[in-house]
Protein backbone atom coordinates (compact mmCIF):
# COMPACT_ATOMS: atom_id res chain seq x y z
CA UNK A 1 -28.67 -4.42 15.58
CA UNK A 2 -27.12 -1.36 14.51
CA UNK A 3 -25.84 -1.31 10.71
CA UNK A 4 -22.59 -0.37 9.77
CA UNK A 5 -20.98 1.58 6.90
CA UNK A 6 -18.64 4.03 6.05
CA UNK A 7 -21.01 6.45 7.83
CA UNK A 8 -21.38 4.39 11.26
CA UNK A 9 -18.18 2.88 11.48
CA UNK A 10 -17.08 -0.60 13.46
CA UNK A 11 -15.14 1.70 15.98
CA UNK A 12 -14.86 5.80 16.31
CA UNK A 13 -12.59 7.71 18.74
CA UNK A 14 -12.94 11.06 18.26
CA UNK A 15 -9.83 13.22 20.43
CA UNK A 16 -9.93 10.56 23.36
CA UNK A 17 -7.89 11.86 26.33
CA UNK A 18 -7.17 9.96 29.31
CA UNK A 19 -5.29 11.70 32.71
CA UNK A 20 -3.54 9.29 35.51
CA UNK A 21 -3.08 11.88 37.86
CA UNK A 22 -1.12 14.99 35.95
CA UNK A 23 0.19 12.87 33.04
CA UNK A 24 -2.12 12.09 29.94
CA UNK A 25 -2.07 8.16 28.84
CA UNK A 26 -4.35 9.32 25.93
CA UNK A 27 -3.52 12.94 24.50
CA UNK A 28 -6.81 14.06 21.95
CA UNK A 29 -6.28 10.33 19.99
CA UNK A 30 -8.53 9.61 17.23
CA UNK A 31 -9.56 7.11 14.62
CA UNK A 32 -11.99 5.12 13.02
CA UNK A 33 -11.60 1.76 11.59
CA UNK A 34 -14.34 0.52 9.22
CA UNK A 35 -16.11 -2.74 9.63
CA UNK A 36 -14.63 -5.77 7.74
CA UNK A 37 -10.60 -4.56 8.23
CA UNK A 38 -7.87 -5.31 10.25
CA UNK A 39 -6.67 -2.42 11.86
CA UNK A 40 -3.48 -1.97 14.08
CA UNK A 41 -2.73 0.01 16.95
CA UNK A 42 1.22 0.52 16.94
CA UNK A 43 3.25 1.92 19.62
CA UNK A 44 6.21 1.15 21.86
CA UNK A 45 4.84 -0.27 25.72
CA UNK A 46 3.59 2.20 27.57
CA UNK A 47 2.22 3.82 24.63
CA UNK A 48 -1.13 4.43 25.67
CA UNK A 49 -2.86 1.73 23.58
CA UNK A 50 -3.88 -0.72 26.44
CA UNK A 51 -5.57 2.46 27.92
CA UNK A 52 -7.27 3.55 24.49
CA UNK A 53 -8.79 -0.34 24.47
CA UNK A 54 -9.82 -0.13 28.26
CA UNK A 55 -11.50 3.36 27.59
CA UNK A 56 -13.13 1.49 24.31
CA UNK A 57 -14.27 -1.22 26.35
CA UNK A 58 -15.50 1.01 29.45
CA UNK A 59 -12.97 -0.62 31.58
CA UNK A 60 -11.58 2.73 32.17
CA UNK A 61 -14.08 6.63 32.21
CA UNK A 62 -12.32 8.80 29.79
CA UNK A 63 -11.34 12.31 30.51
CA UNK A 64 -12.62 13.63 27.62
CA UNK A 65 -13.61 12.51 24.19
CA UNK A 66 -15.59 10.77 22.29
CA UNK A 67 -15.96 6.78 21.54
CA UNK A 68 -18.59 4.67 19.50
CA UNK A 69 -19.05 0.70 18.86
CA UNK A 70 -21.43 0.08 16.71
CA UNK A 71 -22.60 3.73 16.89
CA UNK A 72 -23.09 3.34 20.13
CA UNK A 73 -22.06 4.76 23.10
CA UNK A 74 -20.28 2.01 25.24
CA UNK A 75 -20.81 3.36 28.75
CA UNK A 76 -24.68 4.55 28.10
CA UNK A 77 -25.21 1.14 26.39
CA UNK A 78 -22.59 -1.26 27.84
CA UNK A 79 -24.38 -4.53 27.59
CA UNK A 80 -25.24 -4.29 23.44
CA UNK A 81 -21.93 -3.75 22.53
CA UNK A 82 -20.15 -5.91 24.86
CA UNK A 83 -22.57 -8.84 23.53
CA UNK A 84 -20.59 -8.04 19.96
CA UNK A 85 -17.28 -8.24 21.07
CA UNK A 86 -14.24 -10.80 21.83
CA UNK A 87 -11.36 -9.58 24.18
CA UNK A 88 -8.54 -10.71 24.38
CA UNK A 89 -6.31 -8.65 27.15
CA UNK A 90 -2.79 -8.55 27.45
CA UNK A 91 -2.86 -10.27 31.03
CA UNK A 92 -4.66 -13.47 30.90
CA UNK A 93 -6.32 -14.82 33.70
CA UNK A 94 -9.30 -17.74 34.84
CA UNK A 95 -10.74 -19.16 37.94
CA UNK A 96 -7.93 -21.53 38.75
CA UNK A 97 -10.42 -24.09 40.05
CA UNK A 98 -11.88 -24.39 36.72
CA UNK A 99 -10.78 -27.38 33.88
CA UNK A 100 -10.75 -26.08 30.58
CA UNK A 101 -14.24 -27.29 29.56
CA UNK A 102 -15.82 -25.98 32.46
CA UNK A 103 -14.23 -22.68 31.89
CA UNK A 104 -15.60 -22.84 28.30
CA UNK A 105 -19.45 -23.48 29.51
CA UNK A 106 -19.14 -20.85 32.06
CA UNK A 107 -18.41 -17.96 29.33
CA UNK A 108 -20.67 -19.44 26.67
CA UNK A 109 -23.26 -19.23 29.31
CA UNK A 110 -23.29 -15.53 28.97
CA UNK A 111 -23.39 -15.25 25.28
CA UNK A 112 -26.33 -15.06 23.17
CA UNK A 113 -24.20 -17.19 20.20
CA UNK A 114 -21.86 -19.61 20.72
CA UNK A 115 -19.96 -21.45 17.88
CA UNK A 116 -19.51 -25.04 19.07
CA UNK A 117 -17.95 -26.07 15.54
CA UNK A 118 -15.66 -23.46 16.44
CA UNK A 119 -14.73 -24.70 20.36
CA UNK A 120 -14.46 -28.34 18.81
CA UNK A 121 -11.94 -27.19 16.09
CA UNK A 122 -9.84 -25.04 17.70
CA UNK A 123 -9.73 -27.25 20.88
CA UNK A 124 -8.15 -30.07 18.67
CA UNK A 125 -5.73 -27.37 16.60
CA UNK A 126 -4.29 -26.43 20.10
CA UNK A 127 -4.41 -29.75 21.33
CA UNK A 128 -6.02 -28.44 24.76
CA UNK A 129 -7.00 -30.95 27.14
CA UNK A 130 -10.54 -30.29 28.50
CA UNK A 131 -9.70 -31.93 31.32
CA UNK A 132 -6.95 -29.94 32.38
CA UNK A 133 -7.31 -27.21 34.91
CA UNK A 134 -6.63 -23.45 33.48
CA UNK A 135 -4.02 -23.18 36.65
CA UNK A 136 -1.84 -25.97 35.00
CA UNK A 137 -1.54 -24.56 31.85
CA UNK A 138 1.48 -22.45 30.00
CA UNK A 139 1.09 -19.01 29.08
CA UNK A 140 0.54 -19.63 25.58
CA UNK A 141 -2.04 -22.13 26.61
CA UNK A 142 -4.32 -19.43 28.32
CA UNK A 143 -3.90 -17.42 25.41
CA UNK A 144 -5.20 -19.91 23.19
CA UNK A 145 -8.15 -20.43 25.29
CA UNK A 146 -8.53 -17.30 26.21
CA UNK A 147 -8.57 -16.55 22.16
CA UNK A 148 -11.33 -19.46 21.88
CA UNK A 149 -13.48 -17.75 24.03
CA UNK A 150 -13.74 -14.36 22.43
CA UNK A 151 -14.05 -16.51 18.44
CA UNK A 152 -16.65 -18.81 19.54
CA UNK A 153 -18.96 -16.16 20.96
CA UNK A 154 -18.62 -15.36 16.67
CA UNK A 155 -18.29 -11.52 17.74
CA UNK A 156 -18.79 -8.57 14.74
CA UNK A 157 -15.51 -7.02 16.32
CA UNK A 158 -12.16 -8.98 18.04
CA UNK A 159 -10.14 -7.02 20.57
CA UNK A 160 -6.71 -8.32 20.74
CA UNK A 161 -4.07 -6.27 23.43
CA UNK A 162 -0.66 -7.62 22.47
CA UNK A 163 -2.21 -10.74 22.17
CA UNK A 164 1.40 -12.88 20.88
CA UNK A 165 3.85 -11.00 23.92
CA UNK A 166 5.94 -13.64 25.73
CA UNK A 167 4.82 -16.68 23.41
CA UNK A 168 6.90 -18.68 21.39
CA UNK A 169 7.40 -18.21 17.51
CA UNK A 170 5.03 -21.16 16.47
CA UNK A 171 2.35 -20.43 18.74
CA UNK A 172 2.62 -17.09 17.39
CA UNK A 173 2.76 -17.96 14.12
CA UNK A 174 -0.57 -20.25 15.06
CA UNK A 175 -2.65 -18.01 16.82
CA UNK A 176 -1.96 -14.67 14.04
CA UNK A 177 -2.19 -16.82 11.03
CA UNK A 178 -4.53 -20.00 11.28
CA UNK A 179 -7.42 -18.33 13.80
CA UNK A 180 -7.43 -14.78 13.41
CA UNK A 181 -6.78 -15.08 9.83
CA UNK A 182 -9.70 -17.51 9.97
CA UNK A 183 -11.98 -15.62 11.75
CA UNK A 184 -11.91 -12.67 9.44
CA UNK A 185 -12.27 -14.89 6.22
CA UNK A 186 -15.44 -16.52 7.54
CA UNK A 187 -17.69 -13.14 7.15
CA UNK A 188 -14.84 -10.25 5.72
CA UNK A 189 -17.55 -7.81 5.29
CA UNK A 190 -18.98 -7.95 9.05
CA UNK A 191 -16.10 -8.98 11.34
CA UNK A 192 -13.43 -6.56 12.24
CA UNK A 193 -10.31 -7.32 14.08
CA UNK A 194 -8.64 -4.79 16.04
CA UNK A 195 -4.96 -5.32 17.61
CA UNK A 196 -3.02 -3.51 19.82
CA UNK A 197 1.08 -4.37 19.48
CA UNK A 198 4.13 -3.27 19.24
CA UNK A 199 5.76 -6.57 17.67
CA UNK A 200 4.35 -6.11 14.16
CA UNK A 201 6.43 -8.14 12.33
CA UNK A 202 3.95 -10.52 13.57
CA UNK A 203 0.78 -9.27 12.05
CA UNK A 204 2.37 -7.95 8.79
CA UNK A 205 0.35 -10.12 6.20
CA UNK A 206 -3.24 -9.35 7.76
CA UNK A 207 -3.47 -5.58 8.86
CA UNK A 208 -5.32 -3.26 6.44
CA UNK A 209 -5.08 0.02 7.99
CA UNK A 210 -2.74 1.11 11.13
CA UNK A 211 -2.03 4.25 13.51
CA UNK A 212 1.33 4.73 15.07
CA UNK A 213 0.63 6.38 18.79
CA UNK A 214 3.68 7.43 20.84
CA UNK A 215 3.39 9.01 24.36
CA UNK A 216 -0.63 8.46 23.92
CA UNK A 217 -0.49 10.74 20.56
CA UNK A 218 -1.21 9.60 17.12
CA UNK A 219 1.83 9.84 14.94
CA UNK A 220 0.63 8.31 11.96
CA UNK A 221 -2.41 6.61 10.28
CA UNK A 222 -2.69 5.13 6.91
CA UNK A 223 -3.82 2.28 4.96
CA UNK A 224 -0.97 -0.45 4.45
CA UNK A 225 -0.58 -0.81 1.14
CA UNK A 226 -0.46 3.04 0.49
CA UNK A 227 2.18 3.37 3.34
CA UNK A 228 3.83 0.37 1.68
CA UNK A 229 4.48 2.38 -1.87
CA UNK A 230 4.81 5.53 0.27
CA UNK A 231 7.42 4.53 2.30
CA UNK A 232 10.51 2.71 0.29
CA UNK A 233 14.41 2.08 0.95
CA UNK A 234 16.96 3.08 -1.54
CA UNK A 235 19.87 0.63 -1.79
CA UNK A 236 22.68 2.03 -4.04
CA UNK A 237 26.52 0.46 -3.98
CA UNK A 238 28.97 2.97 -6.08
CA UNK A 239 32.49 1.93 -7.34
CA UNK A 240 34.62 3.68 -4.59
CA UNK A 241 33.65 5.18 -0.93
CA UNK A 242 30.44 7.18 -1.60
CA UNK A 243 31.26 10.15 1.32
CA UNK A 244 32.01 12.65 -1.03
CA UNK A 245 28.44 12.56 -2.48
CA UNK A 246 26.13 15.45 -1.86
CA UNK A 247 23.70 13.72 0.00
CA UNK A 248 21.89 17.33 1.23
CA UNK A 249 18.13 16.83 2.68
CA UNK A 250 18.35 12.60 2.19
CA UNK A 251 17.88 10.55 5.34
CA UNK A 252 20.72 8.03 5.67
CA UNK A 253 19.62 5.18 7.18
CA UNK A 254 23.29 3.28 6.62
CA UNK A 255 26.13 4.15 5.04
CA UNK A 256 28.73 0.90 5.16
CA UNK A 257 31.98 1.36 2.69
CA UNK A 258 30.63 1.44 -0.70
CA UNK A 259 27.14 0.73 0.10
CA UNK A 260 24.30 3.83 1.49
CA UNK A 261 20.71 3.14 2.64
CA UNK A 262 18.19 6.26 1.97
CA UNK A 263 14.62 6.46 3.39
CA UNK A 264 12.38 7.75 0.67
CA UNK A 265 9.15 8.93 2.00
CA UNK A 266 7.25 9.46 -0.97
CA UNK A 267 9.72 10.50 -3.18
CA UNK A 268 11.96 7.53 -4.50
CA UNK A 269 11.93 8.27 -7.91
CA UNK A 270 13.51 11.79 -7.28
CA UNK A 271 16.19 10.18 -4.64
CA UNK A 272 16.79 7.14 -7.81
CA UNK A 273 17.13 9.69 -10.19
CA UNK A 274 19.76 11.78 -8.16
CA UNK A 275 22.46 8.95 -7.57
CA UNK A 276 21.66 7.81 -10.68
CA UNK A 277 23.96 10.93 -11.61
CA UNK A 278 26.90 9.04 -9.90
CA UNK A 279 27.17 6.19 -11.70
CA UNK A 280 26.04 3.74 -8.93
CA UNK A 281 27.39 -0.08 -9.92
CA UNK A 282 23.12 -1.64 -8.53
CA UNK A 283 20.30 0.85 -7.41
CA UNK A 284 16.99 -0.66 -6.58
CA UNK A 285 14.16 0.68 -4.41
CA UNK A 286 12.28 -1.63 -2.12
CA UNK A 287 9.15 -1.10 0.36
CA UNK A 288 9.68 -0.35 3.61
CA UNK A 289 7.55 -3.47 6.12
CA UNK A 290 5.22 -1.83 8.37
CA UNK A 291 8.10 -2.43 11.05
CA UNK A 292 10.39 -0.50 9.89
CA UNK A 293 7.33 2.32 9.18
CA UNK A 294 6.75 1.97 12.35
CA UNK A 295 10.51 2.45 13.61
CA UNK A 296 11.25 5.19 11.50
CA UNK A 297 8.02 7.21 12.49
CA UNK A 298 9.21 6.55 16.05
CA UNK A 299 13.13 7.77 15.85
CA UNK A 300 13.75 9.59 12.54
CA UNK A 301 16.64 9.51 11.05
CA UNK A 302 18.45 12.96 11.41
CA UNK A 303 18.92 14.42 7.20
CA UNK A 304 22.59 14.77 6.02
CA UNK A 305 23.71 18.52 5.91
């Protein structure tokens, strides 16, 4: 087994491209994400970050580029890195014919490890029934199982591709919080979780590190908390209508009758310390979620003139 470290990361894409036909899917993408984190691949659908997994997975023969698992090269050795990972795609699917225990035995059959502490708890959490047939169950149903089976294989690295889209808010809340949560706290230093999404409001309490990709281009990449104190809101309310303020090179986010709304990208204190000038009846400065990071790398706010 290959070691990791900072040198011979979990994953490395190094400028990926990927072509359908004349339009590129992937443009030159890159990033690494270190063993141990939770790292997020942002970006509206059609994105490029279901291609970027398939291409990581060699599901898909990249254009061009570079990709290592493990330090390894996942088309030259397919078989020792697909034995360390759990997949979870965005389109869930089983052999109909199957009940849920049989479709469990069949996968663990292929898998060198297989947790059965694991299957037995998170069958009971989700309240599967073993004897049920994977064609009779709901859509957030096969995603649970279909989470089981990459978790109980006890993988160094989890794959998720938008794995919460189309399920309700408490099996959302189940899946993000209670098992991947779970997973990573059993061994933080070896396993690595990395999710594809663009609802990431969801997954705001567990990601470590995150790139923003947009037409198959990175936008931005940087570690949560520092894009957390990076990226703040300024909330002032003033005494009368504040449109006579110079507001010159600040990006209003909302102006509403007394009240404005300035991004701060690095620079609140400056932005604080200019209103301050006019009097303001509350200022305060908050963090920006990695939602609204994400929104506001993805449709800037135009700068007042």
């Amino acid at each position: 087994m290959t070691p990791l470290s900072d040198d011979n990361p979990a994953i490395l894409i190094r400028n990926l491209v990927h072509r359908y036909r004349r339009a590129d899917a992937v443009d030159n993408l890159s990033l690494t994400v270190p063993a141990g984190r939770c790292y997020g691949l942002f970006g509206r659908n059609g994105a490029g970050k279901t291609t970027t997994i398939k291409c990581l997975l060699h599901l898909l023969r990249p254009t061009g580029g570079e990709i290592k698992v493990f330090g390894l090269d996942p088309a030259r050795d397919e078989v020792a890195v697909k034995a360390r990972i759990g997949y979870v795609p965005d389109q869930v699917a089983f052999y109909p014919w199957m009940t849920v225990r049989q479709t469990l035995d069949y996968c663990a059959s292929f898998r060198r490890r297989w947790n059965d502490e694991t299957e037995a708890t998170l069958l009971a959490e989700f309240r599967l029934d073993a004897a049920a047939r994977t064609s009779h169950l709901s859509k957030g149903q096969r995603t649970q199982l279909a989470l089981m089976l990459a978790i109980c294989a006890d993988p160094d690295v989890l794959i998720l591709d938008e794995p919460t889209s189309g399920l309700d808010p408490i099996v959302r809340r189940e899946l993000i919080q209670t098992v991947i949560g779970a997973y990573q706290d059993a061994e933080p230093d070896r396993r690595t979780v990395f999710v594809s999404t663009h609802l990431i409001a969801e997954f705001e309490g567990i990601i470590d590190e995150f790139t923003i990709i947009d037409r198959g281009r990175e936008v931005l990449t940087l570690d949560a908390d520092a894009a957390r104190q990076q990226y703040q809101k300024v909330h002032a309310r003033f005494a009368s209508d504040p449109s006579g303020l110079d507001l010159r090179g600040l990006r209003v986010l909302r102006r509403h009758g007394r009240e404005l709304e300035i991004m701060a990208s690095g620079d609140a204190s400056e932005i604080l310390d200019r209103l301050k000038a006019y009097a303001p009846e509350a200022l305060a400065a908050e963090s920006l979620t990695l939602e609204e990071i994400f929104i506001s790398a993805l449709r800037p706010q135009e700068t007042a003139a």
